[in-house]
N, C-alpha and C. Protein backbone atom coordinates (compact mmCIF):
# COMPACT_ATOMS: atom_id res chain seq x y z
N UNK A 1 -19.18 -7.01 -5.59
CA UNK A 1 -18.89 -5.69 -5.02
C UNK A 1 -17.52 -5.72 -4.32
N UNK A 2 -16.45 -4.83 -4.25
CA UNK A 2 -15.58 -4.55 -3.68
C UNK A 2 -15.44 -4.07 -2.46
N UNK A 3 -14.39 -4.64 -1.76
CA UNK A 3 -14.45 -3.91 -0.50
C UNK A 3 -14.16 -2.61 -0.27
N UNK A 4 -14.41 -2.23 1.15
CA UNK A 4 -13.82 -0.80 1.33
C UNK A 4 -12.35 -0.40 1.32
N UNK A 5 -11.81 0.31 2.19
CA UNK A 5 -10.74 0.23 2.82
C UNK A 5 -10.36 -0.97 3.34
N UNK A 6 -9.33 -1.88 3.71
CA UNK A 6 -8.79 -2.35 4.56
C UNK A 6 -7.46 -2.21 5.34
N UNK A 7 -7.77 -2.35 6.71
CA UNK A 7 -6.89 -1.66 7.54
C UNK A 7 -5.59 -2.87 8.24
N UNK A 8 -4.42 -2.48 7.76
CA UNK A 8 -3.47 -2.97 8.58
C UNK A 8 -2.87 -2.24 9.88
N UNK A 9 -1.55 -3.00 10.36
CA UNK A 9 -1.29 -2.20 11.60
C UNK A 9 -0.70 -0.68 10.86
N UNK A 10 -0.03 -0.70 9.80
CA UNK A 10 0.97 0.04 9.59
C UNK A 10 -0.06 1.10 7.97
N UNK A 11 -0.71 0.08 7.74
CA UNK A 11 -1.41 0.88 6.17
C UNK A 11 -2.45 0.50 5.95
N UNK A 12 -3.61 1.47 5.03
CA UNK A 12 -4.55 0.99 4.66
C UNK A 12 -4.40 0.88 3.60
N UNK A 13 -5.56 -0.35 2.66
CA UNK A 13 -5.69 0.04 1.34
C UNK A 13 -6.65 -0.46 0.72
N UNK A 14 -7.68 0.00 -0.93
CA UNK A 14 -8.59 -0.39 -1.29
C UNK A 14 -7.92 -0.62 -2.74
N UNK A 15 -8.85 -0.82 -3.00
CA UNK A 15 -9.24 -1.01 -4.40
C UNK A 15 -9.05 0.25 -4.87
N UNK A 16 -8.47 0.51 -6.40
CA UNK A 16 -8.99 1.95 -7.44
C UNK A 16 -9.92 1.51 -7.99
N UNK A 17 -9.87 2.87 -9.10
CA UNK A 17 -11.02 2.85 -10.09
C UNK A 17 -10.75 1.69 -10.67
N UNK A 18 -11.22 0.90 -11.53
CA UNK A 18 -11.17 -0.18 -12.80
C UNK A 18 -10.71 0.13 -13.89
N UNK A 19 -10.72 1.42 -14.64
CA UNK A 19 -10.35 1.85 -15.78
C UNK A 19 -8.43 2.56 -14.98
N UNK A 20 -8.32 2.57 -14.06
CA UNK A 20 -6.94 2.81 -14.04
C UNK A 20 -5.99 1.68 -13.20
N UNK A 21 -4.93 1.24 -14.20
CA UNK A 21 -3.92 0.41 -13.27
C UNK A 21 -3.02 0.56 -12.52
N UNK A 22 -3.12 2.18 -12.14
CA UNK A 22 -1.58 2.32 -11.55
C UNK A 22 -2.12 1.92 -9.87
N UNK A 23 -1.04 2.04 -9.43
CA UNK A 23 -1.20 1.98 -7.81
C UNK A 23 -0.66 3.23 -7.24
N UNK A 24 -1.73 3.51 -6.21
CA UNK A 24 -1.80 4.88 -6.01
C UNK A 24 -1.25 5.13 -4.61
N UNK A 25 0.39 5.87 -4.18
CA UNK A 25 0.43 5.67 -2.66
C UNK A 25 -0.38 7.52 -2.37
N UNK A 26 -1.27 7.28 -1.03
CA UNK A 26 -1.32 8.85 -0.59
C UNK A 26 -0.56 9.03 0.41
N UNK A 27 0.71 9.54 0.01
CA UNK A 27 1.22 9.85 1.29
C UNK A 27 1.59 11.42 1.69
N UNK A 28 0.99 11.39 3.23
CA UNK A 28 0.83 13.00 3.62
C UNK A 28 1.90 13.36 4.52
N UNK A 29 2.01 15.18 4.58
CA UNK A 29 2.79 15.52 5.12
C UNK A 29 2.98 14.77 6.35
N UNK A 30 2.30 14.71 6.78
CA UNK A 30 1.93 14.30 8.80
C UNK A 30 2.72 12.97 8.92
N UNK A 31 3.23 12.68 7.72
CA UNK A 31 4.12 10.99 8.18
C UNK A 31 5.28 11.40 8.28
N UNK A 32 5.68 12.68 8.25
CA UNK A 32 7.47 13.10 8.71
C UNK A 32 7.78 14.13 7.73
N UNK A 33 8.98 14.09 7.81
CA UNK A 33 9.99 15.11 6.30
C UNK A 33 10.13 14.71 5.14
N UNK A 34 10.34 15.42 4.60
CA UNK A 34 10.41 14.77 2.96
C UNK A 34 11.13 13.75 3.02
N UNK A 35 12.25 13.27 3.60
CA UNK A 35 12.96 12.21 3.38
C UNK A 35 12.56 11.00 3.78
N UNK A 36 11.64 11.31 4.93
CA UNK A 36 11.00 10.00 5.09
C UNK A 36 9.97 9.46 4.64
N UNK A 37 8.99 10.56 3.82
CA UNK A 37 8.07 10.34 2.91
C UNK A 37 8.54 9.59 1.62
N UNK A 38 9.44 10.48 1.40
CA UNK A 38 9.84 9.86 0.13
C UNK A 38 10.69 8.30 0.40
N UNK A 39 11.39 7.96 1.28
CA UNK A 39 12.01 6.70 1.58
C UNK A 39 10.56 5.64 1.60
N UNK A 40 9.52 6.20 2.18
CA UNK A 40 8.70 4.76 2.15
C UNK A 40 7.97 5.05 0.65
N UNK A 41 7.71 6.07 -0.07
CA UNK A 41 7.32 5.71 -1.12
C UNK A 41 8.10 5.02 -2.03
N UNK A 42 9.96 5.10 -2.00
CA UNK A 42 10.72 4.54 -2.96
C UNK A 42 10.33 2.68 -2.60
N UNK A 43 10.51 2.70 -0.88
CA UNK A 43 10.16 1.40 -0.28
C UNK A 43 8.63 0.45 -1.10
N UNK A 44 7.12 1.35 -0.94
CA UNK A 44 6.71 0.84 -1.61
C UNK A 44 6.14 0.97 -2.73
N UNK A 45 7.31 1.36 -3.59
CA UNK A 45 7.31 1.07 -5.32
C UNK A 45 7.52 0.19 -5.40
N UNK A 46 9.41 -0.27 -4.46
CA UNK A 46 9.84 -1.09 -4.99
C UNK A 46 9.03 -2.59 -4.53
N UNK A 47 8.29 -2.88 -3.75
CA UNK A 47 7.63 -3.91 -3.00
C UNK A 47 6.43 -4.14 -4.14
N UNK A 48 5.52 -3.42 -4.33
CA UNK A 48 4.86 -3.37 -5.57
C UNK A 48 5.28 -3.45 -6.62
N UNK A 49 6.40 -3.12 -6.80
CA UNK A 49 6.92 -3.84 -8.18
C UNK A 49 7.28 -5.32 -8.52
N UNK A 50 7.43 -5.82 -7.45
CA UNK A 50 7.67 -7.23 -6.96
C UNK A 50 6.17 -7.81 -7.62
N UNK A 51 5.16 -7.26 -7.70
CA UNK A 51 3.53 -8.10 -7.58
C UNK A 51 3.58 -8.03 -9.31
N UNK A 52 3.99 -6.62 -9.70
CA UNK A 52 3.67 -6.55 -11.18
C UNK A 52 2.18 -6.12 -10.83
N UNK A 53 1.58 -6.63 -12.45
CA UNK A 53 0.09 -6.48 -12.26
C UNK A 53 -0.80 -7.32 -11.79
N UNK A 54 -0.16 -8.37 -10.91
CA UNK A 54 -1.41 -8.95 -9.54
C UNK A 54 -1.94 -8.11 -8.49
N UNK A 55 -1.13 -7.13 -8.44
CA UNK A 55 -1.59 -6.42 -7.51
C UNK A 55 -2.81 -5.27 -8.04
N UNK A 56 -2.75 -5.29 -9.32
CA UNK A 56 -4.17 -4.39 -10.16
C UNK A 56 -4.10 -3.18 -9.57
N UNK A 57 -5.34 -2.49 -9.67
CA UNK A 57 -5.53 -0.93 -9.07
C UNK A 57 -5.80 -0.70 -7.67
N UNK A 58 -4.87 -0.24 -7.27
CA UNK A 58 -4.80 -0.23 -5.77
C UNK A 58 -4.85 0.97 -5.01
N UNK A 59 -4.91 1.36 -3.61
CA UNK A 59 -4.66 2.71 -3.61
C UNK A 59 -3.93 2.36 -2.21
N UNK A 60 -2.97 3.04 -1.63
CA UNK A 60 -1.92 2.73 -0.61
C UNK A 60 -2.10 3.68 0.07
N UNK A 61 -2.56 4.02 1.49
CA UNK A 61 -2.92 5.01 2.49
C UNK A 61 -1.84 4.87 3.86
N UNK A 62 -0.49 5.05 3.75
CA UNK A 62 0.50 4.62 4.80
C UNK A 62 -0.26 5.38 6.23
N UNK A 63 0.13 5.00 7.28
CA UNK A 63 -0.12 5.55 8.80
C UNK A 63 0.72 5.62 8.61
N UNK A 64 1.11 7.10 9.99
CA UNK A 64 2.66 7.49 10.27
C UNK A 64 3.40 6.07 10.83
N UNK A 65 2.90 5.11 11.82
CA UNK A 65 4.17 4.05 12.23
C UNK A 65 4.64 3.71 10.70
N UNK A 66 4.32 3.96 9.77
CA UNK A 66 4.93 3.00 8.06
C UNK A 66 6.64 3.37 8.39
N UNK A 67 6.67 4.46 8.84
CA UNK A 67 8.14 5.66 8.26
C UNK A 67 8.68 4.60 8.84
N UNK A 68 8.51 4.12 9.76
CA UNK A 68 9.83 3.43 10.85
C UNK A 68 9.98 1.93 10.73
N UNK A 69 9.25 1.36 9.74
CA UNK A 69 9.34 -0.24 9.67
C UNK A 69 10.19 -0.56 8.80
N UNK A 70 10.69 -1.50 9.07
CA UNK A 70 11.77 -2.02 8.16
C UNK A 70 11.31 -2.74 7.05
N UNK A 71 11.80 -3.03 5.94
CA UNK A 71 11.17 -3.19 4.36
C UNK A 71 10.52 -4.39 4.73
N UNK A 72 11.31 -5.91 5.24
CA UNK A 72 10.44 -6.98 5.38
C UNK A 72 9.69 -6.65 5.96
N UNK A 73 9.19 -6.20 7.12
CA UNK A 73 8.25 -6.16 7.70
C UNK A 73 7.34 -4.96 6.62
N UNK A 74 7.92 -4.05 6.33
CA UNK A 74 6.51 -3.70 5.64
C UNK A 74 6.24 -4.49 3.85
N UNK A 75 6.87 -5.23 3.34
CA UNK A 75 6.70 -6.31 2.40
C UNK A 75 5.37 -7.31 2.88
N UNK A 76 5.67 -8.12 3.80
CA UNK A 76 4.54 -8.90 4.98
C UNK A 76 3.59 -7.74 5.02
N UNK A 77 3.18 -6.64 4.98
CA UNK A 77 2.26 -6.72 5.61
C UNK A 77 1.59 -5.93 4.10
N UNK A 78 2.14 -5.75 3.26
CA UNK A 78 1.26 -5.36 1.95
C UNK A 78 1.50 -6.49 1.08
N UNK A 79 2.02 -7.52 1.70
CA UNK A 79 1.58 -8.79 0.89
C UNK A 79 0.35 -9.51 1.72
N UNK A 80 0.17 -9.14 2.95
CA UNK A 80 -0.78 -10.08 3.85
C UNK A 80 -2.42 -9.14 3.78
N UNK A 81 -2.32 -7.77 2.99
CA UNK A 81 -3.42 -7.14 3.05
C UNK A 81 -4.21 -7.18 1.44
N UNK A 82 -2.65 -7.29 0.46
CA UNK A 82 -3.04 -7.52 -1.04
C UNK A 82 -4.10 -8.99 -1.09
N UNK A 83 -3.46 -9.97 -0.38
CA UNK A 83 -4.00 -11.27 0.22
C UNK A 83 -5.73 -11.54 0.67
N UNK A 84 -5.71 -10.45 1.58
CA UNK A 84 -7.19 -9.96 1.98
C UNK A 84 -7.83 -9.65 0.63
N UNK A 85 -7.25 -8.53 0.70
CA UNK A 85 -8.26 -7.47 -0.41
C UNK A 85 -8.42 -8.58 -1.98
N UNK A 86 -7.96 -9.52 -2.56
CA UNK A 86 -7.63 -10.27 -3.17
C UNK A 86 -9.21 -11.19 -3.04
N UNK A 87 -8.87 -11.78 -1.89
CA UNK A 87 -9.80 -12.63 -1.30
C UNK A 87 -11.29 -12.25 -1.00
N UNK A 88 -11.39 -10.95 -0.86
CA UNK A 88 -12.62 -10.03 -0.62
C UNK A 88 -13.50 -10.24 -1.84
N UNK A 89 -12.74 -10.17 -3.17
CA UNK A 89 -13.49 -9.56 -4.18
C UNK A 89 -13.69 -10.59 -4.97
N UNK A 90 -13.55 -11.71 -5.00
CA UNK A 90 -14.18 -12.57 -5.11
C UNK A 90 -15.57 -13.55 -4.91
């Protein structure tokens, strides 16, 4: 069985469906202006693109602190939760 959600300081994230591989960010108005929405989604494409398909079907739930972290630090911490969630489902 898979886990639920798991919660970092900055993001949550689970598992997707099985029949789909993409990785899914939800990101909502309430995390700022378009520009900053869209800056952390370009941020984590490009960080997820780094995993390829180790990172499988995912779903990416940013908290508003995401807008303001700087890439390493948010790299660390969706590599330290992929890590978890990884480890869970096993």
């Amino acid at each position: 069985m898979a886990p639920g959600w798991l919660k970092g300081q900055n993001l949550w994230v689970r598992f997707g469906r099985p029949d789909d591989q993409a990785t899914i960010f939800v990101v909502r108005r309430s995390l700022g202006t378009a520009v900053d929405r869209n800056r952390l989604k370009r941020r984590l494409r490009s960080i997820f693109r780094e995993y390829g398909s180790a990172a499988g079907h995912v779903v990416v739930l940013p908290l508003p602190s995401s807008t303001r972290l700087r890439y390493d630090v948010l790299r660390d911490e969706v590599e330290a939760l992929l890590s978890r969630l990884n480890d869970g489902s096993s």
